[in-house]
Protein backbone atom coordinates (compact mmCIF):
# COMPACT_ATOMS: atom_id res chain seq x y z
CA UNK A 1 5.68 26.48 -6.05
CA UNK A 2 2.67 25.39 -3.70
CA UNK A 3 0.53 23.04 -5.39
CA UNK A 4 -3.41 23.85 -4.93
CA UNK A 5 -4.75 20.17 -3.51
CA UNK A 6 -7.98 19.06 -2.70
CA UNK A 7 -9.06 15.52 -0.75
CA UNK A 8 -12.45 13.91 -2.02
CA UNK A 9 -13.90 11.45 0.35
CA UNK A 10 -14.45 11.41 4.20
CA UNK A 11 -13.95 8.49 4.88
CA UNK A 12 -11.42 6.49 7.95
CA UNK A 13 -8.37 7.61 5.59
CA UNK A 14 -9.09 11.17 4.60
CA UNK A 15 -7.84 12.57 7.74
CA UNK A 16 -4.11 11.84 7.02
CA UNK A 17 -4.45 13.51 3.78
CA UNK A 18 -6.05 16.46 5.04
CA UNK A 19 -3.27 16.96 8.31
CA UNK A 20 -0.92 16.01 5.55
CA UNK A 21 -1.65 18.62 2.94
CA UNK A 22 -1.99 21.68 5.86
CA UNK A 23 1.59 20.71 6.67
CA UNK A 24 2.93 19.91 3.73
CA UNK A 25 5.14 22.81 2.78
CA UNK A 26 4.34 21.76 -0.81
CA UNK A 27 1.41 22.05 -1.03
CA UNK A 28 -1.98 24.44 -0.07
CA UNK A 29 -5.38 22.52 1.25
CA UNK A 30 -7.69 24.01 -0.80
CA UNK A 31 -10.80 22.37 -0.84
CA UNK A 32 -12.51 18.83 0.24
CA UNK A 33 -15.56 17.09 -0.88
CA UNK A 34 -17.38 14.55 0.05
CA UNK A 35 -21.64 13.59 -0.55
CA UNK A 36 -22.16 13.69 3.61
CA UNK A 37 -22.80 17.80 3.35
CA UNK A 38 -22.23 17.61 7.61
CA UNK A 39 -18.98 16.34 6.93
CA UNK A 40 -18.11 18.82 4.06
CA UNK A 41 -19.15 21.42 6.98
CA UNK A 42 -17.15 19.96 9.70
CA UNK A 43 -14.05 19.53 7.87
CA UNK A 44 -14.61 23.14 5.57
CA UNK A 45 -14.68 24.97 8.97
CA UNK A 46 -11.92 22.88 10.61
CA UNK A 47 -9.05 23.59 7.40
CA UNK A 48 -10.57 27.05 6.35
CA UNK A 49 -11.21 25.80 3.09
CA UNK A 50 -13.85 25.44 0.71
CA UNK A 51 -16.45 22.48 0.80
CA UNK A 52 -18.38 20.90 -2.18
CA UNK A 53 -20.44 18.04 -2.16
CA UNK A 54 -20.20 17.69 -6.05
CA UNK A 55 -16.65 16.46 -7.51
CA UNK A 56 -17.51 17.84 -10.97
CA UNK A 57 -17.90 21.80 -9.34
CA UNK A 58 -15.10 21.24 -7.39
CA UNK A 59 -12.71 20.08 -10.35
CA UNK A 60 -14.32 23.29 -12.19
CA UNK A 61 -14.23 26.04 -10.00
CA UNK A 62 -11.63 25.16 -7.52
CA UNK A 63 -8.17 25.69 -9.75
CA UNK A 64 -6.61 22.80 -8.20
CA UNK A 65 -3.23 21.75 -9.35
CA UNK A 66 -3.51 17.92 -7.28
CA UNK A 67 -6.27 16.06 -5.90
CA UNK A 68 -6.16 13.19 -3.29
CA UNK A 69 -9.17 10.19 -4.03
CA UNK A 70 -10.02 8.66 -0.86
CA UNK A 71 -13.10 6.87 -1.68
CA UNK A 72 -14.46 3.81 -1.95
CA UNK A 73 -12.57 1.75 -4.72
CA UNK A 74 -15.78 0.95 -6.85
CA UNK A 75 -15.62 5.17 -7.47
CA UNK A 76 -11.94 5.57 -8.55
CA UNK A 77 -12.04 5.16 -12.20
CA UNK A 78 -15.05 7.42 -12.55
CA UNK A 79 -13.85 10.30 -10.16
CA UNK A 80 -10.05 10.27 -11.54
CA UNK A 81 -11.50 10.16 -15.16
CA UNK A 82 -13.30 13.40 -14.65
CA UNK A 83 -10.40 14.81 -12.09
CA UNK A 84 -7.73 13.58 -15.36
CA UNK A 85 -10.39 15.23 -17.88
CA UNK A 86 -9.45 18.77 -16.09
CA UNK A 87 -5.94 18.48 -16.39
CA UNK A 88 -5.81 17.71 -12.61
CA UNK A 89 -3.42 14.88 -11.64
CA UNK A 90 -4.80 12.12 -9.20
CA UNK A 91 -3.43 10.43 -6.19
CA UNK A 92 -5.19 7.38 -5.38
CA UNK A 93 -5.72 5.11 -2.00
CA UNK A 94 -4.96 1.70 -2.75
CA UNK A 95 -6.02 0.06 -4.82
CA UNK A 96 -6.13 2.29 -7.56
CA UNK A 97 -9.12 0.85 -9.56
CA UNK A 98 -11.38 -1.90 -8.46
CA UNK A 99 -10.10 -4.42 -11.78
CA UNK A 100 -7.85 -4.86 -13.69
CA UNK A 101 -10.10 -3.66 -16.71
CA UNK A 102 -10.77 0.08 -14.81
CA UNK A 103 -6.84 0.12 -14.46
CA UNK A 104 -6.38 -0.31 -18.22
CA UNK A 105 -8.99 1.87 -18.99
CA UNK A 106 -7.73 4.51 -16.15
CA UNK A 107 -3.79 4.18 -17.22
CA UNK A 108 -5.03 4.75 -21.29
CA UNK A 109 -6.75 8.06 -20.46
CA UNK A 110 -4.54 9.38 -17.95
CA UNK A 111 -1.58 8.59 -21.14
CA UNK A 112 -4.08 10.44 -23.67
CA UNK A 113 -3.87 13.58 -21.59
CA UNK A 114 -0.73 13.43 -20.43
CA UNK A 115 -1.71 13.71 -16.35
CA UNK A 116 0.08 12.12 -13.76
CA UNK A 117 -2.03 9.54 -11.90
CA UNK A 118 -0.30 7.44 -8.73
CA UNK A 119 -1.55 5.11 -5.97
CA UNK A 120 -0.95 5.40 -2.02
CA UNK A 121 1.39 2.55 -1.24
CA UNK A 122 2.51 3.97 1.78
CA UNK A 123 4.38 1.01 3.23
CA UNK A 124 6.93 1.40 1.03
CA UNK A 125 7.98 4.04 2.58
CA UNK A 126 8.03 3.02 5.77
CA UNK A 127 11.28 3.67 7.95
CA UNK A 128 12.18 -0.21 7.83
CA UNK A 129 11.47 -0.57 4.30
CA UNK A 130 13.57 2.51 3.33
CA UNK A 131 16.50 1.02 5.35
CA UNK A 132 15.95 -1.93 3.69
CA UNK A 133 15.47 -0.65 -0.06
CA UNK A 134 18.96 0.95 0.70
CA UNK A 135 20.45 -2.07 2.05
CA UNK A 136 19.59 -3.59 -1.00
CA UNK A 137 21.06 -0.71 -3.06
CA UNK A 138 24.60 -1.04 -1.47
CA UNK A 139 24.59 -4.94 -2.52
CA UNK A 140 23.61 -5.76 1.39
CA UNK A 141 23.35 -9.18 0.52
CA UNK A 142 24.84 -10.09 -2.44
CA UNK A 143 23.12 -11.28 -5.49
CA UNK A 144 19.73 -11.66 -4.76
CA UNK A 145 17.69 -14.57 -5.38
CA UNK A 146 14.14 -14.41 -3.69
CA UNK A 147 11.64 -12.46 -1.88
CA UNK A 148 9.21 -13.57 0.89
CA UNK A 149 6.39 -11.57 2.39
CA UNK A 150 4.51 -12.20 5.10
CA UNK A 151 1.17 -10.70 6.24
CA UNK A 152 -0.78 -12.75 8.79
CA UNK A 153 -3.03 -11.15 11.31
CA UNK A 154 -4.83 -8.74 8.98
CA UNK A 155 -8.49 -8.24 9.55
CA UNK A 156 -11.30 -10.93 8.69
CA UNK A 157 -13.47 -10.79 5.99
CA UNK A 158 -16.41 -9.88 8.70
CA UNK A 159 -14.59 -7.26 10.31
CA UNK A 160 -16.44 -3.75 10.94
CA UNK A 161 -13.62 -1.01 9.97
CA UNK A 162 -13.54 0.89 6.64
CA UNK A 163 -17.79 0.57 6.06
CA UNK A 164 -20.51 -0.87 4.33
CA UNK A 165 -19.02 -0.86 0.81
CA UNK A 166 -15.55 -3.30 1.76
CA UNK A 167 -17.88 -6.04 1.99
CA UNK A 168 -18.98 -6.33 -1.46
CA UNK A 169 -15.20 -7.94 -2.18
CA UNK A 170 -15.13 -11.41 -2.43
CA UNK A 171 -12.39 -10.83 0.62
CA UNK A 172 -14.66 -8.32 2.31
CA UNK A 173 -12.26 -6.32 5.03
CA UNK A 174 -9.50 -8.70 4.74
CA UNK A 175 -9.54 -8.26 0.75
CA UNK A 176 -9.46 -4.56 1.27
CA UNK A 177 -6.30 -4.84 3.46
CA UNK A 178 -4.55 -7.01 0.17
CA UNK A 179 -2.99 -4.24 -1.64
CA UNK A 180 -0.22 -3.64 1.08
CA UNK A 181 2.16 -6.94 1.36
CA UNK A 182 1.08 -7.11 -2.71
CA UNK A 183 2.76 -3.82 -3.62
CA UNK A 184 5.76 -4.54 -0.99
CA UNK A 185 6.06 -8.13 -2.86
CA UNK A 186 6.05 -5.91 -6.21
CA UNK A 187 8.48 -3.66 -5.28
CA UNK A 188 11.14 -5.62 -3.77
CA UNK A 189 11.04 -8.54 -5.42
CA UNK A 190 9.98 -7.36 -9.04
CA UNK A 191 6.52 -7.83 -11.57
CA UNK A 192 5.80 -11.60 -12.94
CA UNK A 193 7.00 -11.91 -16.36
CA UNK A 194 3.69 -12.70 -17.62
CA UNK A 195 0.06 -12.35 -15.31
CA UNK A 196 -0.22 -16.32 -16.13
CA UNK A 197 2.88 -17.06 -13.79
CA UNK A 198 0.83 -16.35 -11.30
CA UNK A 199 0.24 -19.35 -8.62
CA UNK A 200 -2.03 -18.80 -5.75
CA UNK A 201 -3.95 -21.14 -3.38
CA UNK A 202 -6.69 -20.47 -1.23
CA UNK A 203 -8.44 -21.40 1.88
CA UNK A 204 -11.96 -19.90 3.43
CA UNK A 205 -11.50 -21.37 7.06
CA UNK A 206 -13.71 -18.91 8.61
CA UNK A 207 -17.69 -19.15 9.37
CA UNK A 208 -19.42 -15.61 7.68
CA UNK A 209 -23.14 -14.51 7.26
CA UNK A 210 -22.13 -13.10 4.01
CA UNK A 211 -20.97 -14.83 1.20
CA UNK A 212 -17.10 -14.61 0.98
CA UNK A 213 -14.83 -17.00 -0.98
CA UNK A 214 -11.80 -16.26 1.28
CA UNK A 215 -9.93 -15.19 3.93
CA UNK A 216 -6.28 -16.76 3.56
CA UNK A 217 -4.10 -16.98 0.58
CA UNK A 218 -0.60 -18.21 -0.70
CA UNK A 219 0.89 -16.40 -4.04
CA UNK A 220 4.00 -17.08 -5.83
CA UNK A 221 5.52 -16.28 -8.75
CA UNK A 222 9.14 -15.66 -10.93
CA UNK A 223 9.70 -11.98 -11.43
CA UNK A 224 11.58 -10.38 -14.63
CA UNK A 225 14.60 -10.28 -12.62
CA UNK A 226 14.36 -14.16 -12.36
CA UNK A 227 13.65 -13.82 -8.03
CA UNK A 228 11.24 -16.03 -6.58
CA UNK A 229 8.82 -14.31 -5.16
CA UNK A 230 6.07 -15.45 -2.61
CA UNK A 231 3.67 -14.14 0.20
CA UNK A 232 1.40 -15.14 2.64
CA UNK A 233 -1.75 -13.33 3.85
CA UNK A 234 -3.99 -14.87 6.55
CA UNK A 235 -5.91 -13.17 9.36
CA UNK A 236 -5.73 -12.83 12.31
CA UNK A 237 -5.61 -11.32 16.14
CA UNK A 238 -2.15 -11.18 16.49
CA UNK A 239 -0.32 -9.23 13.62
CA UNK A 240 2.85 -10.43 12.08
CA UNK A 241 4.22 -8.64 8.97
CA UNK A 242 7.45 -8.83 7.32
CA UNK A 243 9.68 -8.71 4.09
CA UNK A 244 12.73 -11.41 3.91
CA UNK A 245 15.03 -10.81 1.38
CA UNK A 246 17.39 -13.82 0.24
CA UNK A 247 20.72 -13.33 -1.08
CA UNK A 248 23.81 -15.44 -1.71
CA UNK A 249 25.84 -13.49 0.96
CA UNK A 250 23.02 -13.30 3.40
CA UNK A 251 19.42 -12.12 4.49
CA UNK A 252 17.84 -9.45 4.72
CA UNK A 253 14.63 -8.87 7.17
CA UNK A 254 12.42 -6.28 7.52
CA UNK A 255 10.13 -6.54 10.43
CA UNK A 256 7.16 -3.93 10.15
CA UNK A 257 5.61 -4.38 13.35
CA UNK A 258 8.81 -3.30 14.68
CA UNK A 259 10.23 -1.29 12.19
CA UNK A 260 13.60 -2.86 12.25
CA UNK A 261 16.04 -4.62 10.23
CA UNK A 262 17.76 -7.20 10.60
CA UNK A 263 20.56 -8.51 8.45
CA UNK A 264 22.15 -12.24 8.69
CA UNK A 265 25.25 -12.24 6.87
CA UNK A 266 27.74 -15.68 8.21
CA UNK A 267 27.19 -19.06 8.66
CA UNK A 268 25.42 -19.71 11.58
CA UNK A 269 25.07 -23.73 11.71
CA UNK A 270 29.09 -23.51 11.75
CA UNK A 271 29.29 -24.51 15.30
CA UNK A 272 27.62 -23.90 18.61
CA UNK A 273 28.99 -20.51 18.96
CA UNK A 274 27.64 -19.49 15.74
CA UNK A 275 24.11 -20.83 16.30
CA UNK A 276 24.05 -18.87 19.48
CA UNK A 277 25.63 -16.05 17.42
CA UNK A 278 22.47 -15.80 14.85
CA UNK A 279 20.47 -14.79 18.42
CA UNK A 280 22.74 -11.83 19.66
CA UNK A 281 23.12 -10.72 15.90
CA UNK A 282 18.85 -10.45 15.43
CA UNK A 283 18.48 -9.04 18.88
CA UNK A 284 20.90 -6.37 18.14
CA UNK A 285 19.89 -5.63 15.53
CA UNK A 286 16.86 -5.17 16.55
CA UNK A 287 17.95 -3.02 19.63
CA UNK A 288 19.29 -0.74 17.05
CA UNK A 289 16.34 -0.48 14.73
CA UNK A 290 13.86 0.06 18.41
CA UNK A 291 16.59 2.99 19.60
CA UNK A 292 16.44 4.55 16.29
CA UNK A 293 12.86 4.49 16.05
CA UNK A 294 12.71 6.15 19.70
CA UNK A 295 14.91 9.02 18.65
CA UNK A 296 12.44 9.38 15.93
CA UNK A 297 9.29 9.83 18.22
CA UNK A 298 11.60 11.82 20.68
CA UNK A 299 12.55 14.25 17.93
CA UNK A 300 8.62 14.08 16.36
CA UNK A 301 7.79 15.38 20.29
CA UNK A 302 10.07 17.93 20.95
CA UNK A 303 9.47 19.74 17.34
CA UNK A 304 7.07 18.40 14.86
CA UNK A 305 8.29 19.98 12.22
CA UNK A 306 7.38 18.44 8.34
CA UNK A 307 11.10 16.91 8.26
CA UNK A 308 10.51 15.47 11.59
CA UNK A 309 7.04 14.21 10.96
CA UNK A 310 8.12 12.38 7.62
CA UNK A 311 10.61 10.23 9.26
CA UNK A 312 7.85 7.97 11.04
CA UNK A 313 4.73 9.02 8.59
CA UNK A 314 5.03 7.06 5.65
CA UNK A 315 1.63 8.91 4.17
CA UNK A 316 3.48 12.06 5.16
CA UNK A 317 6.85 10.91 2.93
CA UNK A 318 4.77 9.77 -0.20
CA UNK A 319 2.60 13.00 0.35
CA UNK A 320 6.22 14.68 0.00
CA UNK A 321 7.69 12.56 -3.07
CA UNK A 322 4.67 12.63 -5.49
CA UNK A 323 4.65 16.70 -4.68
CA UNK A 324 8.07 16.96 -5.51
CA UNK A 325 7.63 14.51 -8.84
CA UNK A 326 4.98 16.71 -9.62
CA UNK A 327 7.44 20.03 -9.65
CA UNK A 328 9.28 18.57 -11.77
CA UNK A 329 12.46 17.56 -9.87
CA UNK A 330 12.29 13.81 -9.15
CA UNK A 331 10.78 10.67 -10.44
CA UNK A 332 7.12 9.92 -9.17
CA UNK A 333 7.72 7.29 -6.08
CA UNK A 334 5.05 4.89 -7.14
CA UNK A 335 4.62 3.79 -10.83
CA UNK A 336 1.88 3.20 -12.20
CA UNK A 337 2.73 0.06 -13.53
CA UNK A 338 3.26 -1.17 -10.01
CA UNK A 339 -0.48 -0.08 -8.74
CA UNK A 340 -1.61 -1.89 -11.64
CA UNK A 341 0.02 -5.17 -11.01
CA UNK A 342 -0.82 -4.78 -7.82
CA UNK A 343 -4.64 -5.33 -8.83
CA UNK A 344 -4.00 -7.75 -11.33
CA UNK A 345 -2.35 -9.87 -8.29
CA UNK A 346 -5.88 -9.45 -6.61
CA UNK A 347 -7.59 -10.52 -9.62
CA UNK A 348 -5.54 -13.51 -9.70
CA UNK A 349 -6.77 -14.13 -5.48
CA UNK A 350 -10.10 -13.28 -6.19
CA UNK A 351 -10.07 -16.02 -9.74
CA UNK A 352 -8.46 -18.71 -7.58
CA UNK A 353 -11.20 -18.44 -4.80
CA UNK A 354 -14.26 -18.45 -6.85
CA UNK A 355 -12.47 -21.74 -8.86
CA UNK A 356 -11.74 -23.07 -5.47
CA UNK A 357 -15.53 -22.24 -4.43
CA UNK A 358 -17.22 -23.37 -7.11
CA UNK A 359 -15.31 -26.93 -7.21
CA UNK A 360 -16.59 -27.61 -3.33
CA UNK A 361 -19.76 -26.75 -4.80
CA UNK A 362 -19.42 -29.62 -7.46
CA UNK A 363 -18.32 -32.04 -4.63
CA UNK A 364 -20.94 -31.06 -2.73
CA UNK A 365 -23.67 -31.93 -5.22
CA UNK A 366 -21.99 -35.07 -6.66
CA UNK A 367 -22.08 -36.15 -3.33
């Protein structure tokens, strides 16, 4: 079965979803739209497809059995409510609505009509993370007991890269970069038990024209499978991004930059010999994670097939999974519980600035 799929939305993103539904053997490009009619043009001549420049004609006429939303996040709930009202089911860029209200909302009608709805959380997928999801599966390290993520050289607030619209969020560019290390912190280490046992701390270190109320944060919390989980997102020029996953028999790391894993499994302050040992064991492990990645872009070279191309594209694997869920023979690969946790974890950033802002404010007065 090919599943008719359309992409609405032209903007830095769309691209991967367009080269990823022409390949996809899954799936048959059908149609884009977008309210820039020269880009409708450009990209309707480029595919062979149709081009619209009104979501509601294109959901009506088009016969589509999947549509890809890669729009701005303040148009989600409205364009997957109509796309959901025609029986279509929705894949979403992160995050899925813009609060936690539209997610509600979103999740209740998408239930009423019985339509699949999913977000892009493509890191999940990527080759480091799926080595280390099944690490974790064959009891890697033990019983687990926490899960640290951390996410430092993202973008600042200020920063000119998705458009205009990213720097309405209280985070501007860096907020719009949030959902990633959120949803990794969601899926390795669990959901909170309850949205109140959320902790987060914020800073706004930077100096912007516009009026942001961050650009650095610290969140923690105890997950339903009792692991404490934490992360750490700053910005920054030099990117460092990673998942550390602590178990009673050892540790589990899983470096994203790199796309490696490492895995610390013995005592290492036993002597002098061991603390030299934890060295060699991370840099080999890391010279096996950099060979296997090169046999991946060696094999993506000499035949970029869609096997091939999924090994190092995690848009291209998630592209593959929610098709498949959507045939009918596996579970979807992102649930929609975790894209809406993952904005209710936002929420509780974007609540813990403004308290943080307006209590400078009251200093600032009282002074």
């Amino acid at each position: 079965m090919s599943l008719r799929t359309a992409v609405v939305g032209g903007g830095t993103v769309s691209d991967n979803h367009l080269d990823g539904l022409e390949s996809l053997p899954l799936t048959t490009l059908a149609a884009f739209c977008d309210i820039d009619s020269d880009r409708v043009r450009a990209v309707a001549a480029e595919y062979g497809i149709t081009g619209y420049t009104d979501p509601e004609t294109m959901f009506a006429e088009a016969d589509l059995d999947w549509v890809h939303l890669c729009t701005p996040v303040g148009t989600h709930l409205d364009l997957a409510t109509s796309a959901i009202a025609a029986g279509i089911p929705v894949l979403i860029q992160k995050p899925i609505t813009e609060t936690a209200a539209e997610y509600e909302q979103l999740a209740e009608t998408a239930r009423d009509h019985g339509v699949h709805v999913s977000a892009v959380h493509n890191h999940v997928f990527d080759p480091a993370m799926r080595e280390l999801t099944t690490a974790l599966q064959q009891d890697a390290v033990g019983e687990v007991r926490a899960v640290d993520v951390r996410y430092t050289g993202q973008t600042y607030p200020d920063d000119v890269r998705r458009g205009e619209w990213a720097f309405d969020l209280p985070g501007g560019e860096f907020e719009e970069g949030l959902p990633h290390p959120l949803y990794l912190l969601l899926r390795v280490g669990g959901y909170p038990r309850a949205e109140g046992d959320v902790q987060v701390v914020t800073h706004c270190r930077g100096e912007y024209e516009r009026p942001f109320t961050y650009d650095g944060a610290k969140l923690q919390y105890c997950s339903r499978e009792d692991l404490l989980c934490s992360a750490t997102l700053t910005p920054g020029r030099v990117p460092d991004k990673s998942v550390t996953v602590h178990g009673e028999d050892g540790v589990l790391i899983a470096d994203l930059i790199s796309q490696t894993l490492v895995r610390l499994d013995r005592d290492y302050q036993a002597s002098p010999i061991a603390r030299a040992r934890s060295n060699v064991d991370r840099a080999v492990a890391r010279l096996r994670g950099n060979a296997a990645n090169l046999r991946r872009v060696i094999a993506r070279r000499r035949n970029d097939d869609w096997e091939t191309k999924t090994e190092l594209d995690a848009h291209a694997y998630q592209f593959e999974a929610e098709a498949l869920a959507l045939t009918g023979d596996r579970e979807p690969p992102v649930p929609l519980a975790e894209a809406g946790w993952t904005i209710r974890l936002m929420e509780a950033i974007r609540d813990a600035a403004a308290d943080r802002t307006e209590a400078t404010q009251d200093v600032s007065v009282s002074n």
